[in-house]
Protein backbone atom coordinates (compact mmCIF):
# COMPACT_ATOMS: atom_id res chain seq x y z
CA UNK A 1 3.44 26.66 21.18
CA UNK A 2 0.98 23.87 21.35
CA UNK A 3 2.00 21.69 18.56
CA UNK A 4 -0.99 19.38 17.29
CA UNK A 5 -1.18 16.73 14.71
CA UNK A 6 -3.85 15.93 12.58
CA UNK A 7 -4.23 12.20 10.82
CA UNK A 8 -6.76 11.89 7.79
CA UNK A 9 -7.38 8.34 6.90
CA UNK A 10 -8.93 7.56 3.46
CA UNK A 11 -9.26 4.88 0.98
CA UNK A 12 -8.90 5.67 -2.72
CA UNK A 13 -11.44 4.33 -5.32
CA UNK A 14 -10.13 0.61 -6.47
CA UNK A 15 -6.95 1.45 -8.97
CA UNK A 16 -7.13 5.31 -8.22
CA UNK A 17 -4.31 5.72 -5.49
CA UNK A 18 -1.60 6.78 -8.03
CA UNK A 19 -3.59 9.34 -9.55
CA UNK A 20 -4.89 10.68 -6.46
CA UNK A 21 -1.08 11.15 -5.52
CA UNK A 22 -0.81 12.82 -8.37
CA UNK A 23 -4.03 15.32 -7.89
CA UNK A 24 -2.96 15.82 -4.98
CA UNK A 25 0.64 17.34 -6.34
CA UNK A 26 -1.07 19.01 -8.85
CA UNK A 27 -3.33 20.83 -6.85
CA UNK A 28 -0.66 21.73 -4.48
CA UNK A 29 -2.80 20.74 -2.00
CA UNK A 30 -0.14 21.07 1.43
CA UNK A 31 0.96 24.57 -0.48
CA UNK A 32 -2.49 25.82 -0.77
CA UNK A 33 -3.07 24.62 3.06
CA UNK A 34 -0.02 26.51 4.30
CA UNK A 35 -0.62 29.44 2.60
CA UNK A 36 -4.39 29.16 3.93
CA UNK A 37 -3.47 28.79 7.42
CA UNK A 38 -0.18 30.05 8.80
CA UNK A 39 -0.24 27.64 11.46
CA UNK A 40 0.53 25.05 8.71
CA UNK A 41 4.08 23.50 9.69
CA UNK A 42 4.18 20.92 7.80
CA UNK A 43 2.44 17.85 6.24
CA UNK A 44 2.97 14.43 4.31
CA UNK A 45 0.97 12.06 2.57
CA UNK A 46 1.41 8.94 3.35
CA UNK A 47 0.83 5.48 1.26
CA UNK A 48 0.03 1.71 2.91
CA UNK A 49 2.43 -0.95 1.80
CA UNK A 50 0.17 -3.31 2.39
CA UNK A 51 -3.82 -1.81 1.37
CA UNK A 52 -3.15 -0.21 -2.30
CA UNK A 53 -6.25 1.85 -1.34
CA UNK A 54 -5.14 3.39 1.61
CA UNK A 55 -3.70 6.50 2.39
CA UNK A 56 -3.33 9.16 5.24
CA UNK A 57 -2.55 12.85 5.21
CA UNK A 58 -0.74 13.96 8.11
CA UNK A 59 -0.16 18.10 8.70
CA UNK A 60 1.60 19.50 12.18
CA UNK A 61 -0.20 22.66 13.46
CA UNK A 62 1.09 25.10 15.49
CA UNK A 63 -1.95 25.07 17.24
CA UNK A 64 -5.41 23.50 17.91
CA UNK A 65 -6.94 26.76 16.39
CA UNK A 66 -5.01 26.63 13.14
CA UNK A 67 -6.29 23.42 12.67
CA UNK A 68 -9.86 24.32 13.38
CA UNK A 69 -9.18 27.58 10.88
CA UNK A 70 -8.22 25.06 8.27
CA UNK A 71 -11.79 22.64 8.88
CA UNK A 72 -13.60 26.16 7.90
CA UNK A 73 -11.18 27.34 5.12
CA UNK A 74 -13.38 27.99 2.07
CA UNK A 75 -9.62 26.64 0.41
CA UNK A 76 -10.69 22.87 2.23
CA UNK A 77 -14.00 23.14 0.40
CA UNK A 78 -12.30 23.25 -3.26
CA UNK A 79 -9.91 20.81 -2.22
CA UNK A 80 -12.31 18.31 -1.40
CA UNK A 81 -14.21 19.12 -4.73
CA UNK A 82 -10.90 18.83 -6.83
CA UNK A 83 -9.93 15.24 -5.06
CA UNK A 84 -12.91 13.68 -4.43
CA UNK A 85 -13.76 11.78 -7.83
CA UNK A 86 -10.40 9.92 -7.00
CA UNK A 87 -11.92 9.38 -3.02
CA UNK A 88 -14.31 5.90 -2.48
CA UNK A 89 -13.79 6.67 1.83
CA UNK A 90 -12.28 9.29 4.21
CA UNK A 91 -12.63 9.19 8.25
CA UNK A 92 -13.34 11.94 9.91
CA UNK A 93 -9.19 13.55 10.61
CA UNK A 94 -8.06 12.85 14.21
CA UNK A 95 -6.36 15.44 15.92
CA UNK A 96 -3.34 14.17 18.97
CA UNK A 97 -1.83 17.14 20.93
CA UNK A 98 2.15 16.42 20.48
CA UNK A 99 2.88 15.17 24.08
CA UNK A 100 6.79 14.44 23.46
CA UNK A 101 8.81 14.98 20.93
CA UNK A 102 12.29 13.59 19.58
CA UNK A 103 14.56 14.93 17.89
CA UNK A 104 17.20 13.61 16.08
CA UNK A 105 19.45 16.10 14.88
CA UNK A 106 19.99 16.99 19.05
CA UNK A 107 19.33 13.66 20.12
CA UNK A 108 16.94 15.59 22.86
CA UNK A 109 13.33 15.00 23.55
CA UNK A 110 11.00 18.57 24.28
């Protein structure tokens, strides 16, 4: 498996970060993702302590082509529709082949 990780940096509109959190629960929007695209592992979204605007969305993909399936999901599309009033910026996502990996449980690196 070729695990990848994509990084989607935004900025919420001034005062908007809590209830774009909260959009983003509602709309399941990590559920909706995995059950889009298999390849979905796992995700998080992720707050700044020190930018109340800024936020990142993180998701591990089992491959470079799950992630790519995801860009094109018609699911993405409604997504974007359902958070953007809350959105004032978002980067395009970076994507970083996982190159080493720890693991804590085992105390082993893969």
């Amino acid at each position: 498996m070729n695990l990848v990780r994509s990084f989607l940096h935004a900025r919420a509109h001034p005062g908007q970060r809590a209830a774009l959190v909260h959009a983003f629960k509602e709309h399941r929007i990590l559920d909706q993702c995995a059950e889009a695209v298999p390849g979905c592992l796992e995700g998080q979204l992720l707050l700044s302590v020190t930018d109340p605007e800024a936020l990142c969305v993180t998701v591990l993909w089992a491959s470079q082509a799950d992630h790519e399936a995801w860009m094109t999901s018609p699911v993405r599309v409604v997504q974007s529709q359902a958070l953007g009033a809350y959105v004032a910026e978002s980067l395009p996502p970076v994507l970083m082949p996982i190159a080493l990996n720890w693991q804590p449980e085992t105390r082993k690196m893969s």
